[in-house]
C-alpha atoms as a PDB file:
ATOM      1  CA  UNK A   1     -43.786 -33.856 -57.322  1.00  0.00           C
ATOM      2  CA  UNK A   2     -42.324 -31.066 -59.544  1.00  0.00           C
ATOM      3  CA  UNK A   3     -43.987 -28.331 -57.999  1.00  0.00           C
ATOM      4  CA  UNK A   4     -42.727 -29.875 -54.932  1.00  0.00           C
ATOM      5  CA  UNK A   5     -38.641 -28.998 -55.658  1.00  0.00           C
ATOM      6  CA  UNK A   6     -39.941 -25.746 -57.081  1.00  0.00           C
ATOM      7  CA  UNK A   7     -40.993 -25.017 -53.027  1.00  0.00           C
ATOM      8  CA  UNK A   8     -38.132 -26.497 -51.527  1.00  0.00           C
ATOM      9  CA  UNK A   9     -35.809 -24.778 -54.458  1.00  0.00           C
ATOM     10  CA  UNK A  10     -37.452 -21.207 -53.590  1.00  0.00           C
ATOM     11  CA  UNK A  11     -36.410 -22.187 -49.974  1.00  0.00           C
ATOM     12  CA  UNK A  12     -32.872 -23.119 -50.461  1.00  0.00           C
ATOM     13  CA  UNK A  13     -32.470 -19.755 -52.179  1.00  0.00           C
ATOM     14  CA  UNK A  14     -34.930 -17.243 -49.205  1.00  0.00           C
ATOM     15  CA  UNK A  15     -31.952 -19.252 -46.473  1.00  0.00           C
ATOM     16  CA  UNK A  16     -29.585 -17.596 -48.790  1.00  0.00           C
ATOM     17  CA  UNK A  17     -30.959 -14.473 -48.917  1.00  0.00           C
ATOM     18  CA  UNK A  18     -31.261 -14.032 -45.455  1.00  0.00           C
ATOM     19  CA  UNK A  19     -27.880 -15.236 -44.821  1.00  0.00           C
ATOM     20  CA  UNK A  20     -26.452 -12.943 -46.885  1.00  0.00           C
ATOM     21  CA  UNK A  21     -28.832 -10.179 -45.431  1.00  0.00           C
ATOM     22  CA  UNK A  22     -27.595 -11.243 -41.978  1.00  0.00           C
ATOM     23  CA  UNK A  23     -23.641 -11.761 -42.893  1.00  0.00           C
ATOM     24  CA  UNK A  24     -24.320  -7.719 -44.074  1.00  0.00           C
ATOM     25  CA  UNK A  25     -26.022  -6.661 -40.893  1.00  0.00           C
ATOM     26  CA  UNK A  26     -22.989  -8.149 -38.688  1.00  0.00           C
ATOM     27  CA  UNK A  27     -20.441  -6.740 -41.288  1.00  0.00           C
ATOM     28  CA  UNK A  28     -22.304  -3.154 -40.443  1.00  0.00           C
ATOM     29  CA  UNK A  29     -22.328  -3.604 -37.023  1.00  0.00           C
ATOM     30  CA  UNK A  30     -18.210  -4.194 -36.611  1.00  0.00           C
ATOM     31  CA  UNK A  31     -17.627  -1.000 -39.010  1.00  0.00           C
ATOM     32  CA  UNK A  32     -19.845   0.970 -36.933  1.00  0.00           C
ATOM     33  CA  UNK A  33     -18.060  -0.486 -33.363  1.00  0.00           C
ATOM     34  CA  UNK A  34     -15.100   0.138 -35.204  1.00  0.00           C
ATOM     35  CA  UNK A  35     -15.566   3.914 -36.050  1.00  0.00           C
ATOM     36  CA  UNK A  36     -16.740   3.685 -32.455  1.00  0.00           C
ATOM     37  CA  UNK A  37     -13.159   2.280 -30.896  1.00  0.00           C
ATOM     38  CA  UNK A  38     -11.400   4.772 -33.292  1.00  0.00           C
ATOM     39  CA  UNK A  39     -13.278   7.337 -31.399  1.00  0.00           C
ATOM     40  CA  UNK A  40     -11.729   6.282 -27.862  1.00  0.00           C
ATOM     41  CA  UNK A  41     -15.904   5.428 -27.556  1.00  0.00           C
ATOM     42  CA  UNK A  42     -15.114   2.242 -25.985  1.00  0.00           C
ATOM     43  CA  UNK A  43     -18.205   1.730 -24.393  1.00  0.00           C
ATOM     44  CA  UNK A  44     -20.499   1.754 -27.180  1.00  0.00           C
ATOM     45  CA  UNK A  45     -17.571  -0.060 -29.150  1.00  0.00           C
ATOM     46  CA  UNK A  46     -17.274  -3.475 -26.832  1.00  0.00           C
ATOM     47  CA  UNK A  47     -21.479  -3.663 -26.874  1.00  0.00           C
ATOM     48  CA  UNK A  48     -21.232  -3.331 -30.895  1.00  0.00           C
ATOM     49  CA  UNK A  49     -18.359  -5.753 -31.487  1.00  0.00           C
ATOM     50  CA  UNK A  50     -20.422  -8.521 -28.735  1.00  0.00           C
ATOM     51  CA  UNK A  51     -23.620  -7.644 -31.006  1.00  0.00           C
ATOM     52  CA  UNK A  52     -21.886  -8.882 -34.258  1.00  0.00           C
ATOM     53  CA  UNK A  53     -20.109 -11.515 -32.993  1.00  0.00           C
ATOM     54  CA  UNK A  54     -23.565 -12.731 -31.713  1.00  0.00           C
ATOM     55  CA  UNK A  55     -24.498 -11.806 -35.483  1.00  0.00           C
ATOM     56  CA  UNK A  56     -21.815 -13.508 -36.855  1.00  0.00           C
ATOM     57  CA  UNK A  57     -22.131 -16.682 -34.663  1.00  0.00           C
ATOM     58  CA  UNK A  58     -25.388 -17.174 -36.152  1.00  0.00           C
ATOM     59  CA  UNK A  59     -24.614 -17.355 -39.962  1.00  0.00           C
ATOM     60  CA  UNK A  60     -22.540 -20.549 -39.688  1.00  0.00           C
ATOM     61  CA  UNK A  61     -19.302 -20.617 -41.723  1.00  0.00           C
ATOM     62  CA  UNK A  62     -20.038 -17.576 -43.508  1.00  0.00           C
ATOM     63  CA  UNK A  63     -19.805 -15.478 -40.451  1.00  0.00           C
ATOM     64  CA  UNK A  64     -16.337 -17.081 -38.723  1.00  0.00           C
ATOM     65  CA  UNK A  65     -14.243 -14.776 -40.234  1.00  0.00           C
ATOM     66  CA  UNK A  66     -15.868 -12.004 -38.804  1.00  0.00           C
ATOM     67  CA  UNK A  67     -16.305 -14.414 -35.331  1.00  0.00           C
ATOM     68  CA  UNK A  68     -12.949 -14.742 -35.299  1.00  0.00           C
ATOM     69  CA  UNK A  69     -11.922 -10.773 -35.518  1.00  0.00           C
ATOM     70  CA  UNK A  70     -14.628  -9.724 -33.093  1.00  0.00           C
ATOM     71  CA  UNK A  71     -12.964 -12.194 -30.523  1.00  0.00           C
ATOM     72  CA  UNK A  72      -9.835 -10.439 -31.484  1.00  0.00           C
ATOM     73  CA  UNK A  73     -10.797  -6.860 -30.400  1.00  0.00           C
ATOM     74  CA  UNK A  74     -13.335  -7.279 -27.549  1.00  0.00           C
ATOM     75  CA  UNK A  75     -10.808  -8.228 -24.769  1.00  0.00           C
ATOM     76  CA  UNK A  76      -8.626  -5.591 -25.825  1.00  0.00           C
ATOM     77  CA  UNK A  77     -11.509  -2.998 -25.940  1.00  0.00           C
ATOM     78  CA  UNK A  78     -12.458  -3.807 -22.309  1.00  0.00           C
ATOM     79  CA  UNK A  79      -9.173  -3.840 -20.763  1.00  0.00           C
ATOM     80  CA  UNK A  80      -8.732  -0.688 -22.353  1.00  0.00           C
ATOM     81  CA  UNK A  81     -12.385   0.701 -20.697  1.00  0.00           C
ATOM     82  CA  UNK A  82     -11.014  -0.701 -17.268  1.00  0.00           C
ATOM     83  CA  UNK A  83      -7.374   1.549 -17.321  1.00  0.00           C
ATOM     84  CA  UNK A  84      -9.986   4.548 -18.449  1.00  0.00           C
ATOM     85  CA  UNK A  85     -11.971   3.896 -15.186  1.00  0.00           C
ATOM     86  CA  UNK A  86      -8.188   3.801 -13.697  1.00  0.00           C
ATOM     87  CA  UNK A  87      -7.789   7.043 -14.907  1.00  0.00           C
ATOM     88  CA  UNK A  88     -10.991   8.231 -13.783  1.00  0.00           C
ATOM     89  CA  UNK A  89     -10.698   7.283 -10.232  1.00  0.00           C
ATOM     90  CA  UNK A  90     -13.129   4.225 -10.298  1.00  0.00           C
ATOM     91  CA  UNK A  91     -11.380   1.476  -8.742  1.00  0.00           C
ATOM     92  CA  UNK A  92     -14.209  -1.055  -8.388  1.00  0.00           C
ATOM     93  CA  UNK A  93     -15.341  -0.631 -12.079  1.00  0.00           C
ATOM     94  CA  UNK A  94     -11.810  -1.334 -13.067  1.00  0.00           C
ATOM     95  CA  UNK A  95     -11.673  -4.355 -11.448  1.00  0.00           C
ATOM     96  CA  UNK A  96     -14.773  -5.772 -12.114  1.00  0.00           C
ATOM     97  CA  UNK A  97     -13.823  -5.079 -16.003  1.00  0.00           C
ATOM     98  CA  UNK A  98     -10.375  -6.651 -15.376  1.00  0.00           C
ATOM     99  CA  UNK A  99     -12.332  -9.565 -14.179  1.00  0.00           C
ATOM    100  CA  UNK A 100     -14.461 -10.000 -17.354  1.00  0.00           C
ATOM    101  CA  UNK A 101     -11.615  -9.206 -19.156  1.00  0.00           C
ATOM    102  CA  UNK A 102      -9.757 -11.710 -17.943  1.00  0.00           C
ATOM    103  CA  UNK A 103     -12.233 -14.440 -18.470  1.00  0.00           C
ATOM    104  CA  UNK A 104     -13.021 -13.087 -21.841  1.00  0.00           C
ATOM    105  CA  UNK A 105      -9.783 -13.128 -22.754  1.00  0.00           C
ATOM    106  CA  UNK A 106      -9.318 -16.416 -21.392  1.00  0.00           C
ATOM    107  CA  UNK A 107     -12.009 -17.686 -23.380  1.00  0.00           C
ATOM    108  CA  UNK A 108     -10.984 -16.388 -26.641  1.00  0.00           C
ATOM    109  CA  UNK A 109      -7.683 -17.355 -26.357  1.00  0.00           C
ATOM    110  CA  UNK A 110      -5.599 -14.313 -26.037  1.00  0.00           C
ATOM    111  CA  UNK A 111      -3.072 -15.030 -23.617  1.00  0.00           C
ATOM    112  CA  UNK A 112      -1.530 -11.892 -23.987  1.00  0.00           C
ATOM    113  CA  UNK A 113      -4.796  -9.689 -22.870  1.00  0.00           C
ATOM    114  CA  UNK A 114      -5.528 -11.944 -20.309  1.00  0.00           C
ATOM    115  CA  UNK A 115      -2.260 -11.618 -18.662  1.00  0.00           C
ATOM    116  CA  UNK A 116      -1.833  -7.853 -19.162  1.00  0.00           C
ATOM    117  CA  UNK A 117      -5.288  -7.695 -17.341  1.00  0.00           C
ATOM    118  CA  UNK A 118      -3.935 -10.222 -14.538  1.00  0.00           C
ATOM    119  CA  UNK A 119      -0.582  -7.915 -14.208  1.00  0.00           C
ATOM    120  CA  UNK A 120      -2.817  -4.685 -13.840  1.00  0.00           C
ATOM    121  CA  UNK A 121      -5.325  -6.061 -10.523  1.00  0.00           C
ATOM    122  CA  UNK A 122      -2.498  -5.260  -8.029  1.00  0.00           C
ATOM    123  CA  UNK A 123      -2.262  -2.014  -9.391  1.00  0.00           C
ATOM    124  CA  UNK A 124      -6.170  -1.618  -9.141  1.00  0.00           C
ATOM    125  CA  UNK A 125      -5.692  -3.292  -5.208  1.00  0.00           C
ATOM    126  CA  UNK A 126      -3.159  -0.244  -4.786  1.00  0.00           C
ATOM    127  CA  UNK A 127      -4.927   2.486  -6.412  1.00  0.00           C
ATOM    128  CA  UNK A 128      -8.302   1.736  -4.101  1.00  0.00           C
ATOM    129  CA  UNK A 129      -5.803   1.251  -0.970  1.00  0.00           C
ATOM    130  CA  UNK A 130      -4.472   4.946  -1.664  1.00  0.00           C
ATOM    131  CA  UNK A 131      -7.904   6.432  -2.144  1.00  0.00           C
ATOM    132  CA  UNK A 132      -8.974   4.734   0.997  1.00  0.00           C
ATOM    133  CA  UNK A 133      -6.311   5.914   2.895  1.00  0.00           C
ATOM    134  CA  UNK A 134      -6.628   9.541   1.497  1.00  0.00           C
ATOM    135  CA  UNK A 135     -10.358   9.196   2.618  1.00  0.00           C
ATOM    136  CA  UNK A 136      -9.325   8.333   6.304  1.00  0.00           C
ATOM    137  CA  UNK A 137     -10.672   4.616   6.019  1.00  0.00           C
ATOM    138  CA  UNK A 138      -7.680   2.583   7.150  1.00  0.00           C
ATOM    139  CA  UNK A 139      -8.837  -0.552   7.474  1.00  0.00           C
ATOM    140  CA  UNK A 140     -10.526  -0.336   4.388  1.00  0.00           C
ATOM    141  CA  UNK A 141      -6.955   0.451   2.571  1.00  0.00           C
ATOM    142  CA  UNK A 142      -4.989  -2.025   4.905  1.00  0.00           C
ATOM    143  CA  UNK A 143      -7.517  -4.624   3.229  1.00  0.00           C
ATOM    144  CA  UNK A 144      -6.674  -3.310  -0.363  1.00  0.00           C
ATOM    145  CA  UNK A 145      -3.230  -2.973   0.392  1.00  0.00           C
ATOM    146  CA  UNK A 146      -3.219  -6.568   1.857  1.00  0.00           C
ATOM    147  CA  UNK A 147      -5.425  -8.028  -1.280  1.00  0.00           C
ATOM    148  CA  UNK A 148      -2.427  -6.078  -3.701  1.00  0.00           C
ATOM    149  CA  UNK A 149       0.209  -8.143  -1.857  1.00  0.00           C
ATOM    150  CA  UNK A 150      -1.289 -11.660  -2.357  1.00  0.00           C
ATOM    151  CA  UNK A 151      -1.391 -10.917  -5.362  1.00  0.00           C
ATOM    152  CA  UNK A 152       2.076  -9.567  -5.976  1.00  0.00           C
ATOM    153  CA  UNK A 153       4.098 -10.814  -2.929  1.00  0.00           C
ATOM    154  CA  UNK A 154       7.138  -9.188  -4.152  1.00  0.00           C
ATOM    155  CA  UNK A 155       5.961  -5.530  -4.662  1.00  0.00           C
ATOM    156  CA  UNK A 156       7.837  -3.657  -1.821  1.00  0.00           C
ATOM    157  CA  UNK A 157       5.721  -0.699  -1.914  1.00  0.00           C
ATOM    158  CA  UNK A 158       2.573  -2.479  -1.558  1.00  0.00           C
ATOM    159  CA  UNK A 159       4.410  -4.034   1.987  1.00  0.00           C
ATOM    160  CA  UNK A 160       4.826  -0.632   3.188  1.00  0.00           C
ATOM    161  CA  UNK A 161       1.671   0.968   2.379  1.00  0.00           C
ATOM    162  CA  UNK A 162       0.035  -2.431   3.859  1.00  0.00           C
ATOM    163  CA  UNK A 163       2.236  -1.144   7.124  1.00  0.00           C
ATOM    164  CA  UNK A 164       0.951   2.131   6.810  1.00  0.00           C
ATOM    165  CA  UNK A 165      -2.874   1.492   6.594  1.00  0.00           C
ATOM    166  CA  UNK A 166      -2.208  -0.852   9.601  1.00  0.00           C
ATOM    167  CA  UNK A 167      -0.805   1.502  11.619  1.00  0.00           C
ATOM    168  CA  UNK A 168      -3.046   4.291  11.708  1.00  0.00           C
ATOM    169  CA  UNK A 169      -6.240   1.518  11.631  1.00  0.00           C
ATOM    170  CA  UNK A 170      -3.973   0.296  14.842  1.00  0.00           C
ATOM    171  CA  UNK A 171      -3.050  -2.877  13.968  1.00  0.00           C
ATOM    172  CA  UNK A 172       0.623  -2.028  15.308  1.00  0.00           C
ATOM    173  CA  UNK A 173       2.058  -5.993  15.109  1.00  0.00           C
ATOM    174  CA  UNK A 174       0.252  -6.459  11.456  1.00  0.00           C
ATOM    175  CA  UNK A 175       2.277  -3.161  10.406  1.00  0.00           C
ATOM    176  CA  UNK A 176       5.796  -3.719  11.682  1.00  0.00           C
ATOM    177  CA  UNK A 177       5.471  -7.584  10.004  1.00  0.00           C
ATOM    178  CA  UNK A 178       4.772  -5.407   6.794  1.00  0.00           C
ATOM    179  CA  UNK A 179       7.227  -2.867   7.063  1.00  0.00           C
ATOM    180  CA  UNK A 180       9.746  -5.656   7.780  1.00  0.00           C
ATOM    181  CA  UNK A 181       8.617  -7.286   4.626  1.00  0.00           C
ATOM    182  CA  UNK A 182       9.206  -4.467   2.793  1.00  0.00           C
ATOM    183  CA  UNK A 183      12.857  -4.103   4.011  1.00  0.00           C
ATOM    184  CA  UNK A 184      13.522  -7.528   2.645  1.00  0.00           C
ATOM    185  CA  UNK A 185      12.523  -6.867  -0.578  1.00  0.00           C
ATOM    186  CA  UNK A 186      14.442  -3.887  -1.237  1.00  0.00           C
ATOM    187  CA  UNK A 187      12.959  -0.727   0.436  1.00  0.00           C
ATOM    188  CA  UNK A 188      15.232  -0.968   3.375  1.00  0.00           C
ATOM    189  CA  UNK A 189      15.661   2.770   4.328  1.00  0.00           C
ATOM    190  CA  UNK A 190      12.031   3.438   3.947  1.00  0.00           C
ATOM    191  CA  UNK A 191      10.688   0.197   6.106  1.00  0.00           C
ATOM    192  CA  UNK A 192      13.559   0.874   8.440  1.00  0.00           C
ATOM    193  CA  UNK A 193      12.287   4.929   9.508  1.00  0.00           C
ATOM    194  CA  UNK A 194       8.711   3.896   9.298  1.00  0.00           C
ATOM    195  CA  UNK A 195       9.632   1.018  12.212  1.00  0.00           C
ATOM    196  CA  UNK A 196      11.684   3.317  13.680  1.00  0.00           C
ATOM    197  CA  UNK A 197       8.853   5.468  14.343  1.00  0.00           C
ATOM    198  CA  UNK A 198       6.239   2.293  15.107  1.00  0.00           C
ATOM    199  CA  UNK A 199       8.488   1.196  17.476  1.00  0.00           C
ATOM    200  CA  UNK A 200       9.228   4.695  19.125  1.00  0.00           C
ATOM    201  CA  UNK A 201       5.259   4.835  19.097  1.00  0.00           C
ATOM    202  CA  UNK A 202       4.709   1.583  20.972  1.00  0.00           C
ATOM    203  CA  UNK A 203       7.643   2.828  23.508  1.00  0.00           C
ATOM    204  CA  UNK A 204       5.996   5.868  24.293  1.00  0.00           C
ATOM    205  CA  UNK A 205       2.828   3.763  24.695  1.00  0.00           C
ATOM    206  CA  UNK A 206       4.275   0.905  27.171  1.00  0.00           C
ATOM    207  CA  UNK A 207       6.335   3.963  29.203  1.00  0.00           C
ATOM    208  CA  UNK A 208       2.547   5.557  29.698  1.00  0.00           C
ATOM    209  CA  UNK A 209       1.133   2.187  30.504  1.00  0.00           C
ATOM    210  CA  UNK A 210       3.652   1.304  33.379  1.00  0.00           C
ATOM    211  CA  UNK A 211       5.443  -1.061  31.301  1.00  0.00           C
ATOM    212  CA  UNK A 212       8.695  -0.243  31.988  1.00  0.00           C
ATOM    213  CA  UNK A 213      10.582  -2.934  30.516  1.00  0.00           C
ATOM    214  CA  UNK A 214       8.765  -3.492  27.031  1.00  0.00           C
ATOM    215  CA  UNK A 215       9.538   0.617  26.528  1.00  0.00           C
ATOM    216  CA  UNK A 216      13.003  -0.099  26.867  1.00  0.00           C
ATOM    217  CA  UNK A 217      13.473  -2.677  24.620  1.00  0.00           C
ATOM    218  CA  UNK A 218      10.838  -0.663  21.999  1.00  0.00           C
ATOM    219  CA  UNK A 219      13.014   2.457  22.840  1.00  0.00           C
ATOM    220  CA  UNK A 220      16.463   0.541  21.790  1.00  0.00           C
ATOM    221  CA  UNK A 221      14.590  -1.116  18.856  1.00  0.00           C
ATOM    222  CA  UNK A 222      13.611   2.420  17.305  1.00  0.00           C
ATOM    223  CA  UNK A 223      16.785   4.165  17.550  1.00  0.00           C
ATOM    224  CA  UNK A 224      18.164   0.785  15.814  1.00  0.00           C
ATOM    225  CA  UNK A 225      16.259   1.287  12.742  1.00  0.00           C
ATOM    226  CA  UNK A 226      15.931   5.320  12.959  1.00  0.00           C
ATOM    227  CA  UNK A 227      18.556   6.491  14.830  1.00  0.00           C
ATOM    228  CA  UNK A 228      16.868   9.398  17.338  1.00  0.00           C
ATOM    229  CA  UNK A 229      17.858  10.872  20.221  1.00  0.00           C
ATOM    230  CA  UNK A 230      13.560  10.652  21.182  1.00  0.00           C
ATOM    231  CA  UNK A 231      14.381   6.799  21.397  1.00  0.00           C
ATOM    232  CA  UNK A 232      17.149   7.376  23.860  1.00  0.00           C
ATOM    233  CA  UNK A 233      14.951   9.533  26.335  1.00  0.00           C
ATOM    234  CA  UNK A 234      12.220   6.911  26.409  1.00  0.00           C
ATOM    235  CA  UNK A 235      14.348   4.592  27.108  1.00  0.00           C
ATOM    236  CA  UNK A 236      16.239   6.764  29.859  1.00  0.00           C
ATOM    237  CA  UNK A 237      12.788   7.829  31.220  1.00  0.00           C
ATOM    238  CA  UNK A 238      11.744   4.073  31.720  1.00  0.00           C
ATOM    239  CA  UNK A 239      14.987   2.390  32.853  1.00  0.00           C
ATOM    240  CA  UNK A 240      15.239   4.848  35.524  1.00  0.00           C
ATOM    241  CA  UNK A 241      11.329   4.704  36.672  1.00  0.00           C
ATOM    242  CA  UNK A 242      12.072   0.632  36.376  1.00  0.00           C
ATOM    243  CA  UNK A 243      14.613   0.971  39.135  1.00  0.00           C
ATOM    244  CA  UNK A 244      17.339   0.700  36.400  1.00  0.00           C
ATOM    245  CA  UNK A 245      19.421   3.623  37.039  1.00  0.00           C
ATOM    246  CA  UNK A 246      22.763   2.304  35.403  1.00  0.00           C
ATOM    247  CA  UNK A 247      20.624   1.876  32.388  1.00  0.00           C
ATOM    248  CA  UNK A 248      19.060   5.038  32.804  1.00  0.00           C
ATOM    249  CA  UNK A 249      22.406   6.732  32.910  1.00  0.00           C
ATOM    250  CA  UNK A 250      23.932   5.076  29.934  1.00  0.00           C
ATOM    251  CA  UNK A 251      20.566   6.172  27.823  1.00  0.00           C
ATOM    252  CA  UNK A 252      20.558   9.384  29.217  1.00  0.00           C
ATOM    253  CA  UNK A 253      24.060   9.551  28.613  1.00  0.00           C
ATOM    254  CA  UNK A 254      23.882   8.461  24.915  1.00  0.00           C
ATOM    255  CA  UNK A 255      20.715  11.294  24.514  1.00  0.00           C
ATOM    256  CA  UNK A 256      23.162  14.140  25.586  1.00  0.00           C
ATOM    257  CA  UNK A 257      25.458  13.412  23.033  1.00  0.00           C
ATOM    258  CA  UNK A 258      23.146  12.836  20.527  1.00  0.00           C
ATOM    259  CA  UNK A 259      21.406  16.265  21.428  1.00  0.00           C
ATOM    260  CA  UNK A 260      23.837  18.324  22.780  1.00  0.00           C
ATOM    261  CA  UNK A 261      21.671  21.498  22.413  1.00  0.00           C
ATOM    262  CA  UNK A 262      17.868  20.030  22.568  1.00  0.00           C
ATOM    263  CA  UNK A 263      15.886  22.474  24.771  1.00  0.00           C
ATOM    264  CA  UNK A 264      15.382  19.961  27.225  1.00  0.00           C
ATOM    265  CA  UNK A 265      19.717  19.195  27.261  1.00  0.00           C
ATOM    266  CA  UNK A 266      20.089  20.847  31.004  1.00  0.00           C
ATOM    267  CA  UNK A 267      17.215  18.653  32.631  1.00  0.00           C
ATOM    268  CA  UNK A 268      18.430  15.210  31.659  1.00  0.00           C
ATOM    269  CA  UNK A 269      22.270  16.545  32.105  1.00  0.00           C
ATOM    270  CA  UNK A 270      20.309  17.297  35.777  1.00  0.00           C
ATOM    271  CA  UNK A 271      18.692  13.937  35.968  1.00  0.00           C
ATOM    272  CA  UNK A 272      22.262  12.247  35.183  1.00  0.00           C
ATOM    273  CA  UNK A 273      23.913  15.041  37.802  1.00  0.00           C
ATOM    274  CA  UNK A 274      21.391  13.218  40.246  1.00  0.00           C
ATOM    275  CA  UNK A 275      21.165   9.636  39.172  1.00  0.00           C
ATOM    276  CA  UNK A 276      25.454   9.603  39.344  1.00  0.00           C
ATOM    277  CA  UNK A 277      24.937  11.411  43.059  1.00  0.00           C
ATOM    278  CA  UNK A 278      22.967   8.148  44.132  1.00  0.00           C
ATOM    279  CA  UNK A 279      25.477   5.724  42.951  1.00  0.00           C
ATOM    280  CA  UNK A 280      28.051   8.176  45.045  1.00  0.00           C
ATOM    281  CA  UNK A 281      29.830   8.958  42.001  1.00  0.00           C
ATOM    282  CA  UNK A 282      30.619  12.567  42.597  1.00  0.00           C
ATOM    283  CA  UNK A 283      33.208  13.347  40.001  1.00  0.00           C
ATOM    284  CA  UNK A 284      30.495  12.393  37.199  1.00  0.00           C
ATOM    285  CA  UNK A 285      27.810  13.789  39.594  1.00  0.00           C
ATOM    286  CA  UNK A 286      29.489  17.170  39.286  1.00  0.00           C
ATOM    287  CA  UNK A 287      30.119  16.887  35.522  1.00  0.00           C
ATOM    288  CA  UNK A 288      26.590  16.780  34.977  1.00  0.00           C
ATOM    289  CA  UNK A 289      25.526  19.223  37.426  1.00  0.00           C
ATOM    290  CA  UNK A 290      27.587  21.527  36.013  1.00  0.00           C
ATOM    291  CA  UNK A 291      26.453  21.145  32.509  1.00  0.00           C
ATOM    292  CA  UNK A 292      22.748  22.151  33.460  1.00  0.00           C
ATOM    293  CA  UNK A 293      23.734  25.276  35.521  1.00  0.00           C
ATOM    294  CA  UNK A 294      22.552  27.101  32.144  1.00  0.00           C
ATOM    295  CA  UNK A 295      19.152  26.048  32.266  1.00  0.00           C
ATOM    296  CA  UNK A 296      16.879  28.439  33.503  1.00  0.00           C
ATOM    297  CA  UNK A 297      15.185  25.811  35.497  1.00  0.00           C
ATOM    298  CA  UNK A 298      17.371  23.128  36.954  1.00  0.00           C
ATOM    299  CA  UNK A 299      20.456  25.394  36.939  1.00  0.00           C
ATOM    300  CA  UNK A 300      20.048  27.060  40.114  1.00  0.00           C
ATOM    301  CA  UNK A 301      18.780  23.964  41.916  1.00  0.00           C
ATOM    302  CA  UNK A 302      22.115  22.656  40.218  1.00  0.00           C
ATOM    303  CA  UNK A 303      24.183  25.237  41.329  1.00  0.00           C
ATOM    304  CA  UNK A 304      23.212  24.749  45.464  1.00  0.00           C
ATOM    305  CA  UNK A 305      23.835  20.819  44.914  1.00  0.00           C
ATOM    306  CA  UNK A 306      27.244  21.464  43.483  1.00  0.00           C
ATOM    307  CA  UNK A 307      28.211  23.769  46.356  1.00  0.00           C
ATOM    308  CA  UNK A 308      27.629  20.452  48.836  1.00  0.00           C
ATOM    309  CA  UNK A 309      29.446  18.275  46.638  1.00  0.00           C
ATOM    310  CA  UNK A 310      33.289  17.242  47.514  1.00  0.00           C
END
């Protein structure tokens, strides 16, 4: 029986030793992660911090100190590996790290890293968008841009860029919904010249297309939101092939004063010279006609109307 405790004794006191030898081997591991994450290594730092709190885990109550630190520094070592692949340019690593981090964090009980790592995704979403924009892959960035504003509904920027990407993938009623977002929350002059120009866009579209009356109304709805004398002509050009001539003559009208000297001044002052002859206005019909006797194409045509005219 004695010889008995003597083997369980020398037992007892090997579980010690390697205990001790193990609580040593975790305690080496964190100083070496440590000189590691001092190093901006952080890398090689988060895989030697997870290998001694593994190390640590498995010595029991001797190791939770050293548990509990680990735990401490690992989700703050990979969010800080996720902004470097931020900085680098490498959107997708960043936000699959932000995802571990997140859960990690989550896990461990830091609130603080888990929300910092949270706050940072829409930023991620944004980067990628821009890069994927810069590349020439607009739906790919309208999708980014899209993702960033689910996540942060009230980020103004991320509204217009979502506009943006849309536009040029040619998703023209996705954008102007986004760019009108994006007035709402603050970037008003910004959303309101980008729609300006959508709308001016879709104008010149519809007047191509035959569509006389949408280009109007897209015509009146750009020079609302970016004042432009373009605006005016479209809508001129399409009220008056619409059979709209009083509406052609109050656009037309509105584009002369808005561009007294554009090169094209003496050919609408022309068309107006005309357009006020049909509705047996001469008085106006001469006004007009007399404004575009300077242009070297329509003047002289001007010039032999205005010699009939009483």
């Amino acid at each position: 029986m004695k010889k008995i405790f003597v083997s369980l004794a020398a037992l007892v006191a090997a579980a010690f030793t390697l205990s001790a030898q193990s609580m040593a081997d975790a305690t080496e591991t964190a100083k070496i992660a440590n000189e590691s994450l001092a190093a901006s290594d952080y890398q090689t730092a988060l895989a030697g911090f997870q290998e001694a709190l593994k190390m640590a885990e498995a010595c029991g109550d001797e190791g939770q100190e050293l548990v509990a630190t680990c735990k401490g520094i690992i989700p703050k070592t990979m969010i800080r590996i996720a902004k470097q692949s931020l900085r680098d340019g490498d959107v997708d690593a960043a936000l699959e790290m932000l995802d571990k981090t997140a859960a990690t964090a989550a896990e461990y009980a830091d609130d603080e890293t888990a929300a910092e790592a949270a706050g940072l995704v829409p930023q991620a979403y944004m980067a990628k968008g821009n890069n994927l924009l810069k590349a020439g892959d607009f739906a790919g960035a309208a999708e980014a841009f899209a993702k960033a504003t689910e996540l942060d509904a009230e980020n103004a920027n991320a509204w217009l860029r979502l506009g943006q990407a849309s536009e040029r993938a040619g998703d023209l009623a996705k954008a102007k919904d986004a760019y009108e977002k994006a007035g709402t929350l603050g970037d008003e002059k910004n959303a309101n010249a980008s729609l300006g120009k959508l709308y001016l866009k879709m104008a010149s579209a519809d007047l191509k297309a035959k569509k006389f009356a949408a280009a109007v109304q897209e015509a009146v709805k750009s020079n609302e939101f970016a004042p432009n004398p373009t605006a005016l002509q479209v809508a001129g050009q399409a009220s008056q092939l619409g059979g709209k001539n009083a509406d052609a003559i109050k656009y037309f009208e509105q584009y002369i004063e808005a561009a007294p000297t554009a090169k094209n001044a003496g050919q609408i002052a022309y068309t107006l010279g005309a357009l006020y002859q049909q509705a047996k206005n001469n008085a106006k019909a001469k006004e007009y006609f007399t404004k575009a006797l300077d242009d070297p194409k329509y003047g002289p045509e001007a010039k032999k109307i205005l010699a009939t005219l009483k």
